[in-house]
Protein backbone atom coordinates (compact mmCIF):
# COMPACT_ATOMS: atom_id res chain seq x y z
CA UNK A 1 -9.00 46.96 56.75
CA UNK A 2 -5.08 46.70 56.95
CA UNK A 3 -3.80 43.64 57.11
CA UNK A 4 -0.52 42.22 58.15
CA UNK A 5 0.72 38.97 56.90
CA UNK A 6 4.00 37.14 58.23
CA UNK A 7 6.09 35.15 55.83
CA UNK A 8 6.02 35.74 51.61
CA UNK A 9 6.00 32.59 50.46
CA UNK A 10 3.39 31.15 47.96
CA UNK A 11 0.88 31.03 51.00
CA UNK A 12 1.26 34.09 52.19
CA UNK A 13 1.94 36.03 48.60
CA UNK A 14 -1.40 34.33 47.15
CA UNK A 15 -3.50 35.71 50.43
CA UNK A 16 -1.93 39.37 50.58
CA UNK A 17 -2.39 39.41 46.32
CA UNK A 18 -6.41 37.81 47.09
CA UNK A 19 -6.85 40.80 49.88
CA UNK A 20 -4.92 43.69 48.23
CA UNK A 21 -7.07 43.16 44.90
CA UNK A 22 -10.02 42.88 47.32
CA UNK A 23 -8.86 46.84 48.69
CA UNK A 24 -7.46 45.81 51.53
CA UNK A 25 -4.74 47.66 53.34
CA UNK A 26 -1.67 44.79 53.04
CA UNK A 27 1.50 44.56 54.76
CA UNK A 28 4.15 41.48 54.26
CA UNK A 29 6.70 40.75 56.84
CA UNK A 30 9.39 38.74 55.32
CA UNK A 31 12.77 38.50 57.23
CA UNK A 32 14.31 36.63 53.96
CA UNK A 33 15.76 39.97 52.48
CA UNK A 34 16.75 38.70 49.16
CA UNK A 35 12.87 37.17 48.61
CA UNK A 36 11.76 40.72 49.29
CA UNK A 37 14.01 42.12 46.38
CA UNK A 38 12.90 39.82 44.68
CA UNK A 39 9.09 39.72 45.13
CA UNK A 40 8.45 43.76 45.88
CA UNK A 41 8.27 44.56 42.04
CA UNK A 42 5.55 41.81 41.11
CA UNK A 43 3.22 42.69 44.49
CA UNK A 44 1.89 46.36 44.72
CA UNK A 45 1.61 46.11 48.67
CA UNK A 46 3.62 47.20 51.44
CA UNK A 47 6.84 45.50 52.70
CA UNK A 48 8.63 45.19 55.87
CA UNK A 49 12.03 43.30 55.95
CA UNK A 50 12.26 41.83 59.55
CA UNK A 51 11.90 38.55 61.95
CA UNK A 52 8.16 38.94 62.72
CA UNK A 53 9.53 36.83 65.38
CA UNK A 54 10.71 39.82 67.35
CA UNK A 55 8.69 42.40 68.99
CA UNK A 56 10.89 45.46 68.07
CA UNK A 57 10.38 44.21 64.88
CA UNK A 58 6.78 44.37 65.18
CA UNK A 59 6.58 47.22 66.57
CA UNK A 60 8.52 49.42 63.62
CA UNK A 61 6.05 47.74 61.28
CA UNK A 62 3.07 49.39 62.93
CA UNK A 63 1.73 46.06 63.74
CA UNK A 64 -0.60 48.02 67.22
CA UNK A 65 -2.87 49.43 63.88
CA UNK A 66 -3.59 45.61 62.23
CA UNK A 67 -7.42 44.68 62.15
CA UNK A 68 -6.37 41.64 61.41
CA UNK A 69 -2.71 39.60 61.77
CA UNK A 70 -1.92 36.31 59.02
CA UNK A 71 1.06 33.88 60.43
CA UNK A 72 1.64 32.13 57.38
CA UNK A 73 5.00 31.24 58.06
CA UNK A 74 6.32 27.65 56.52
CA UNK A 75 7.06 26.93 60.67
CA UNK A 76 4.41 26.09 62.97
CA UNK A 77 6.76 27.36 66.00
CA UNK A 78 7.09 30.63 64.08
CA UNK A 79 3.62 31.13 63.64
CA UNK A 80 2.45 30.41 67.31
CA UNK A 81 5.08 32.88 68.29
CA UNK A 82 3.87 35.42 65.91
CA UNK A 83 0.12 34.83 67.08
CA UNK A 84 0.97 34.90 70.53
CA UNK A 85 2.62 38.32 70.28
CA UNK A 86 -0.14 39.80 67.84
CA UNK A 87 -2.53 39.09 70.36
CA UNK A 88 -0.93 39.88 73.93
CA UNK A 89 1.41 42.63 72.28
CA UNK A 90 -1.15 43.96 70.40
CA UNK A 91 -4.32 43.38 70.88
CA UNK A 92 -4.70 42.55 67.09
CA UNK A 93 -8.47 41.95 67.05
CA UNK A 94 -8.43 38.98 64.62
CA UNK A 95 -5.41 36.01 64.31
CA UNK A 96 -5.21 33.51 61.58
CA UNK A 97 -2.91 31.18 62.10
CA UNK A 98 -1.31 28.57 59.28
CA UNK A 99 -1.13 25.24 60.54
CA UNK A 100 1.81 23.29 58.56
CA UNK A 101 1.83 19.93 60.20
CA UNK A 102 -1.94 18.38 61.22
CA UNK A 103 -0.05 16.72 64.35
CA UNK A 104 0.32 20.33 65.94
CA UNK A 105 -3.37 21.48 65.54
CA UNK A 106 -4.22 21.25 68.73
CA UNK A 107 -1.67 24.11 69.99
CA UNK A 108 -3.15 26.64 67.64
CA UNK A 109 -5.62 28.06 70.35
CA UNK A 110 -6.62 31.02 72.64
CA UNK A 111 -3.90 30.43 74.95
CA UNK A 112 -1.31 31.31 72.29
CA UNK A 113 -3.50 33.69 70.49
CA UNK A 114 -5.00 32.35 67.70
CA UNK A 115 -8.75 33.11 66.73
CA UNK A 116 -8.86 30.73 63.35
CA UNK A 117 -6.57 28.35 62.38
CA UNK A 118 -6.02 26.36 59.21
CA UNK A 119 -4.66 22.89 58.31
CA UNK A 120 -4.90 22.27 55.04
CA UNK A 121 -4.91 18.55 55.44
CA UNK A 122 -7.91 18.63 57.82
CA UNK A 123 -9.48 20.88 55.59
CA UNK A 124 -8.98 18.78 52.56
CA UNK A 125 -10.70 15.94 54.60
CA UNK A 126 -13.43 18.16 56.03
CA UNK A 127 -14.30 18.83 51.85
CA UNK A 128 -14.06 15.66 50.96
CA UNK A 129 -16.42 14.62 53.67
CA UNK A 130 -18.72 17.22 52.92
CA UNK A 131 -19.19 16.03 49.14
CA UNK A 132 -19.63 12.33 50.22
CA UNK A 133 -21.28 12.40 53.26
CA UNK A 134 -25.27 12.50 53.66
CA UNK A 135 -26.39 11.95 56.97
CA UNK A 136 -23.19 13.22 58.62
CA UNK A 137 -22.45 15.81 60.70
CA UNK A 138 -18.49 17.26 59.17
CA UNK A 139 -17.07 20.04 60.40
CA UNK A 140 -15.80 22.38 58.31
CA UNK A 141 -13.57 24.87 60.64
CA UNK A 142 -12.62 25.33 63.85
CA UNK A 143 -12.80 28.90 65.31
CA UNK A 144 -11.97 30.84 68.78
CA UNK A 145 -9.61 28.10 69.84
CA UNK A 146 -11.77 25.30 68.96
CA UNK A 147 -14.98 26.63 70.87
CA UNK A 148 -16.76 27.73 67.93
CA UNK A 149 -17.32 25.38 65.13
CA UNK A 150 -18.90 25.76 61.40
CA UNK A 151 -20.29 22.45 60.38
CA UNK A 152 -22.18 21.01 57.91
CA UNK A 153 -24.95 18.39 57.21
CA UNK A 154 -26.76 16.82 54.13
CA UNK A 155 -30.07 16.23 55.48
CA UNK A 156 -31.13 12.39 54.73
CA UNK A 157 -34.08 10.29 54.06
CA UNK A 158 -35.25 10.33 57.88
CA UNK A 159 -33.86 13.49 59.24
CA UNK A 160 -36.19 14.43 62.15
CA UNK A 161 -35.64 18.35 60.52
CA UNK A 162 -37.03 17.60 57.29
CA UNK A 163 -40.44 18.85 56.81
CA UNK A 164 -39.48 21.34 60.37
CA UNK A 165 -39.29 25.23 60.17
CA UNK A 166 -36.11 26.40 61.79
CA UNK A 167 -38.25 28.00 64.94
CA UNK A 168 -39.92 24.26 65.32
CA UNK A 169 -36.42 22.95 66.19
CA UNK A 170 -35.89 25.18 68.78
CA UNK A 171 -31.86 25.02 68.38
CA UNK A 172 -29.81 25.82 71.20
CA UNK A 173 -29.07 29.70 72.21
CA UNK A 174 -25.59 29.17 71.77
CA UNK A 175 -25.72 27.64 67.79
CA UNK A 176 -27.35 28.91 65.09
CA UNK A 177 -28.33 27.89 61.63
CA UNK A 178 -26.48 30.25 59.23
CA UNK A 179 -26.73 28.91 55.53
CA UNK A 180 -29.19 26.65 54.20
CA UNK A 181 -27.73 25.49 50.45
CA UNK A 182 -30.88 23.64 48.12
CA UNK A 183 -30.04 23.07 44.90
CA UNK A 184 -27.49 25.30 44.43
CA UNK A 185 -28.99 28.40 45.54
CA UNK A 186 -27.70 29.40 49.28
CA UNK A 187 -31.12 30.36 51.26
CA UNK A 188 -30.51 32.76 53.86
CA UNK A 189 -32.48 31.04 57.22
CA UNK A 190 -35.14 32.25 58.82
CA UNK A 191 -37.32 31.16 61.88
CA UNK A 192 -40.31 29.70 58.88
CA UNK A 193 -37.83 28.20 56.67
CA UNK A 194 -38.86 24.59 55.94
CA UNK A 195 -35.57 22.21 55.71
CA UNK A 196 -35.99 18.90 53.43
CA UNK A 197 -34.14 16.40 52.71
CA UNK A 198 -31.09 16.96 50.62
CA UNK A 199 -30.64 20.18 51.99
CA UNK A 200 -27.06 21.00 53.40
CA UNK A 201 -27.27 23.00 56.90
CA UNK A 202 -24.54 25.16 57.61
CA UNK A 203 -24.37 25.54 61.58
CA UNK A 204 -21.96 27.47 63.88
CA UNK A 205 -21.91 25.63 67.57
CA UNK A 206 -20.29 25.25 70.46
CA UNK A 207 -18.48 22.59 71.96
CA UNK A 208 -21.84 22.48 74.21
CA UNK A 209 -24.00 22.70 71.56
CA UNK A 210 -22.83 20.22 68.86
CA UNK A 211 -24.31 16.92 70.00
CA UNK A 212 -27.89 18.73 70.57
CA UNK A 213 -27.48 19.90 66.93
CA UNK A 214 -26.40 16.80 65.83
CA UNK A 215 -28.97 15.35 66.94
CA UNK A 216 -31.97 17.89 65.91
CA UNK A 217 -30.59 17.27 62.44
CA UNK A 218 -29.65 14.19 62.27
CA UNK A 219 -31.09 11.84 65.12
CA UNK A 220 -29.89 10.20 67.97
């Protein structure tokens, strides 16, 4: 998979060092020339000096063969920009998109081509929900513009799934139970898998979907 990352610093170094260990194909666009001199000899992957701002740019870097595009730029403007032109310039099939400031999470969508965005300060919340939080439905990330969501419950004392199969709940066509984690052990779900209490379900839903979910798992 190659794998094109915009902006080297400690974000975007730590993900292209995770990937290219992983044997991934990696690329870093950096338009800070000295930072490439600088980082090049510690990071065996490729390098592209330019604004990954500018389509030209993108374009010399071979960015119409990226399976997947990382704007992890320390500017929010710079990574829309990026995303935007990945996706309608390219056609890159997969965008992940740094959020730096929470307050401009809602821009990172579909309309300025972004499949997955991250904000580490939601993030941080959505974990520390997770670990407190029994009973609750958290969500965990957002994906396909916010359309598609991966969230995550602790079933309590009361849960109308505990004691249920996952075919007994009947849950909705466009959501589906993907992870089931009991004591430790992740248990891959199937249509006879008995939740219980305690158990954390792992869900991907729709915007359509959440509430019914929400409420097969936790009540109304």
């Amino acid at each position: 998979m190659k794998v094109v990352i915009a902006g080297a610093g400690n974000v975007g170094m730590f993900i292209a060092a995770d990937l290219n260990e992983a044997g991934h194909e990696v690329l870093i666009i950096e338009e800070d020339r000295d930072l490439v001199s600088r980082l090049q000899p510690t990071l065996d992957v490729g390098w592209f000096p330019a604004d990954a701002c500018e389509v030209r740019s993108l374009h010399a870097a071979g960015m119409a063969d990226a399976d997947v595009v990382v704007a992890a730029t320390g500017d929010d403007e710079d990574n829309l920009v990026i995303s935007l032109l990945a996706k309608q310039e390219f056609a890159v099939p997969r965008v992940v998109a740094r959020v730096n400031h929470p307050k401009n999470q809602w821009l990172f969508n579909q309309s300025w081509g972004v499949d997955v965005s991250v904000s580490t300060p939601h993030l941080l919340t959505a974990l520390v929900e997770e670990a407190v939080s029994v009973g609750s439905l958290v969500r965990l990330l957002q994906f396909s513009g916010g359309e598609a969501r991966l969230v995550e419950v602790t079933l309590a004392d009361g849960s109308p799934a505990a004691g249920r199969s996952l075919a007994d709940l009947e849950v909705p066509r466009d959501s589906s139970v993907v992870a089931v984690v009991r004591d430790t052990h992740v248990v891959v779900p199937r249509g006879d898998t008995i939740l219980g209490v305690g158990d954390e379900v792992l869900a991907l839903v729709t915007a359509d979907s959440e509430d019914i979910v929400k409420a097969l798992l936790i009540g109304s």
